[in-house]
Protein backbone atom coordinates (compact mmCIF):
# COMPACT_ATOMS: atom_id res chain seq x y z
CA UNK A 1 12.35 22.95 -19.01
CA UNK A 2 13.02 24.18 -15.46
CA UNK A 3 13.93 22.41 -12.57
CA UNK A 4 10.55 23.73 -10.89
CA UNK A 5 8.77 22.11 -14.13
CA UNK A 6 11.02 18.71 -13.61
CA UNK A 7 10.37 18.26 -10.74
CA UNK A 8 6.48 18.86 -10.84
CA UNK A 9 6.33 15.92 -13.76
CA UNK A 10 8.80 13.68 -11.25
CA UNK A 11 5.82 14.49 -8.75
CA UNK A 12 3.11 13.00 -11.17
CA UNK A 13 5.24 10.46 -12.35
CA UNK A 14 5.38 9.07 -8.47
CA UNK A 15 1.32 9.50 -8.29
CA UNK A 16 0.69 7.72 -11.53
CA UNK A 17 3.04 5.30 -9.92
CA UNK A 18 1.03 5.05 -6.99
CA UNK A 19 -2.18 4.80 -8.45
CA UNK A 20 -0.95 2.07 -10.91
CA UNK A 21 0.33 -0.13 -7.74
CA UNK A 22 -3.39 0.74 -6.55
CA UNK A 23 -5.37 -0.50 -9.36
CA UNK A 24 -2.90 -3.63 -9.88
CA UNK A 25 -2.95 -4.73 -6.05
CA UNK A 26 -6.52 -4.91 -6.39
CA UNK A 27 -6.51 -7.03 -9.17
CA UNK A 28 -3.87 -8.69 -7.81
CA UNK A 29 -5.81 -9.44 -4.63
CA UNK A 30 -9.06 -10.90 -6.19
CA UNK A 31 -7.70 -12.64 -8.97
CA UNK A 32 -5.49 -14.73 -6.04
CA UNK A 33 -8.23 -14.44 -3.80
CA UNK A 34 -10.59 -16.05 -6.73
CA UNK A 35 -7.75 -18.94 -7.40
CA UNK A 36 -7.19 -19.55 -3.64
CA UNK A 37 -10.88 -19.58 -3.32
CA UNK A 38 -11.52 -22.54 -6.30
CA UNK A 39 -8.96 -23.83 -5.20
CA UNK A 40 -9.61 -24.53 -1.65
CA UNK A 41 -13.41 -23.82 -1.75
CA UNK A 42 -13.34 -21.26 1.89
CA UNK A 43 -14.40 -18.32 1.39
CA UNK A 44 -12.88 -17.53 4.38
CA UNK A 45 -9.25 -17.41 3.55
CA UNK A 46 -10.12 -16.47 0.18
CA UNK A 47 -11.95 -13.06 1.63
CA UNK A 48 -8.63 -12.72 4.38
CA UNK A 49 -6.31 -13.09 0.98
CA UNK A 50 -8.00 -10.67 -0.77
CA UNK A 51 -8.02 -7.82 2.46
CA UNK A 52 -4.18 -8.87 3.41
CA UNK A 53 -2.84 -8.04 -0.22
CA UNK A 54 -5.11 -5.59 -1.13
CA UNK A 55 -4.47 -3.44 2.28
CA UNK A 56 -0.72 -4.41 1.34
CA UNK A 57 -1.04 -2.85 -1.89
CA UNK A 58 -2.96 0.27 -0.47
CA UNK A 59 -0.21 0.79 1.78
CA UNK A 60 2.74 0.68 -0.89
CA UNK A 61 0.62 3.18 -2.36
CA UNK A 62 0.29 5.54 0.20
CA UNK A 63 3.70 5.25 1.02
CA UNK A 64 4.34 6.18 -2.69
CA UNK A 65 1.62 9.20 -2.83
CA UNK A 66 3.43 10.42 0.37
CA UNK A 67 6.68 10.62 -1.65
CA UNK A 68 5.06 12.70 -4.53
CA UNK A 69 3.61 14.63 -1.76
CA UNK A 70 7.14 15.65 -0.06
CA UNK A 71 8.80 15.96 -4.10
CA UNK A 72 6.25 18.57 -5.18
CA UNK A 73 6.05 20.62 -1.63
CA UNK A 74 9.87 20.87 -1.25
CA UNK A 75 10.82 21.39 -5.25
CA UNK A 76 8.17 23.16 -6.24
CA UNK A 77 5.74 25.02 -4.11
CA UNK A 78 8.20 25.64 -0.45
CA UNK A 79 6.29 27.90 0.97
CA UNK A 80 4.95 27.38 4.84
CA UNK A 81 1.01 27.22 3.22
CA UNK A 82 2.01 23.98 1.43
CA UNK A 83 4.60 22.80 4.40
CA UNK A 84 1.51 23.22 6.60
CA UNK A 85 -0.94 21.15 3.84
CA UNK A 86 1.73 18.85 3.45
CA UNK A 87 1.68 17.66 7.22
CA UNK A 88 -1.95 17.49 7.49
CA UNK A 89 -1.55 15.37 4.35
CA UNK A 90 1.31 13.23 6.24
CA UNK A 91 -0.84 13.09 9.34
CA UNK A 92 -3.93 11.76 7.96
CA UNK A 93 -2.68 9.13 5.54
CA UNK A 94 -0.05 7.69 8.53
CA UNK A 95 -3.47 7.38 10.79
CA UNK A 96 -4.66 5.41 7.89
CA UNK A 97 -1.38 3.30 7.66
CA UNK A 98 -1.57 2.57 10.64
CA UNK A 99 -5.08 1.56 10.88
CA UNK A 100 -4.81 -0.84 7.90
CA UNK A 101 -2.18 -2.29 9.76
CA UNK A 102 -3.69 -3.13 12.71
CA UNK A 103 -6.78 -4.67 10.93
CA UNK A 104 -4.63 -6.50 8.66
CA UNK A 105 -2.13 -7.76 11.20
CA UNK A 106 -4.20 -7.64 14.11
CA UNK A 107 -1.53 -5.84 16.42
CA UNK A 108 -0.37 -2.59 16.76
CA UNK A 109 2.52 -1.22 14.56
CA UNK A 110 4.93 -0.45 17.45
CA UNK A 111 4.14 -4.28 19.35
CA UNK A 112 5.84 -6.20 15.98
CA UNK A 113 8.56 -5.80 13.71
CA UNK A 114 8.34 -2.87 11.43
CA UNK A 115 6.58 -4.04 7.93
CA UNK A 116 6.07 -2.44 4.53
CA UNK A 117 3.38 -2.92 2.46
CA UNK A 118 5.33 -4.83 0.14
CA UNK A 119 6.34 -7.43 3.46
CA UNK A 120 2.17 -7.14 4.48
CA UNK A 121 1.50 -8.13 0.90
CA UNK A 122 3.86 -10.95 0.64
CA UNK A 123 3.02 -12.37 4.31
CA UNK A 124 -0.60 -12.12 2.84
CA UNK A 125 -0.07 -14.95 -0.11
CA UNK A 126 2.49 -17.09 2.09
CA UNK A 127 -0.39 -17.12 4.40
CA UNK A 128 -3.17 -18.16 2.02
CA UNK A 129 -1.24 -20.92 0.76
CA UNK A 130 -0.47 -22.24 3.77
CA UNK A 131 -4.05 -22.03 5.00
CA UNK A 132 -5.01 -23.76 1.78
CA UNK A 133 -2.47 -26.43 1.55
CA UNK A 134 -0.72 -25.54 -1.24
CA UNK A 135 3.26 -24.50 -1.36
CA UNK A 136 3.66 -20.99 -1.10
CA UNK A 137 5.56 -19.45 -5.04
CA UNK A 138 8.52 -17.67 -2.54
């Protein structure tokens, strides 16, 4: 195997990565929202759990797909075609970082701490159990 081919499986090893964290976040996110919602009976905080950890999750996973992204344009296709593709790529999805960050958060990125999708998604559950009386599991 060369490295070329290495590194082009490393680069769909980190998208399978980032599509798993997809599809688990949002299971994740309604099977808490679900509990939180029996639980406290408002749908409310149950429907702001679900958005807050499932835009948490999305995040992590763009953050992930953007690391596949970078692996397979510098390892295995560094030419200025896929440097150029590549920072469209890097463009667009940090527009939509940062636009699921300002609905989830309500404030712009660059007026609070700096946060990672991981942080947005924990923040999300301590919230929700807060809001619904319960003790938080961190």
């Amino acid at each position: 195997m060369t490295f070329t081919e290495s590194m082009e499986h490393a680069a769909q090893g980190f998208e399978l990565v980032g599509a798993v964290v997809l599809a688990v976040g949002l299971v994740a996110a309604v099977v808490m929202a679900g509990v939180v919602w029996v639980r406290s009976k408002d749908g409310a905080v149950a429907f702001r759990l679900l958005r807050e950890f499932f835009g948490g999750a999305l995040l992590l996973s763009l953050e992930i797909l953007v690391a596949a992204d970078l692996l397979r344009t510098v390892a295995v296709t560094p030419t200025m075609e896929s440097v150029g593709v590549l920072a469209i790529i890097v463009l667009i999805r940090t527009f939509v970082s940062f636009s699921l960050e300002i609905e989830i958060e309500g404030v712009p990125p660059w007026r609070r701490a700096v946060t990672s999708g991981a942080t947005v998604a924990r923040r999300s559950v301590e919230r929700a159990a807060r809001d619904s009386g319960r003790p938080s599991a961190t």
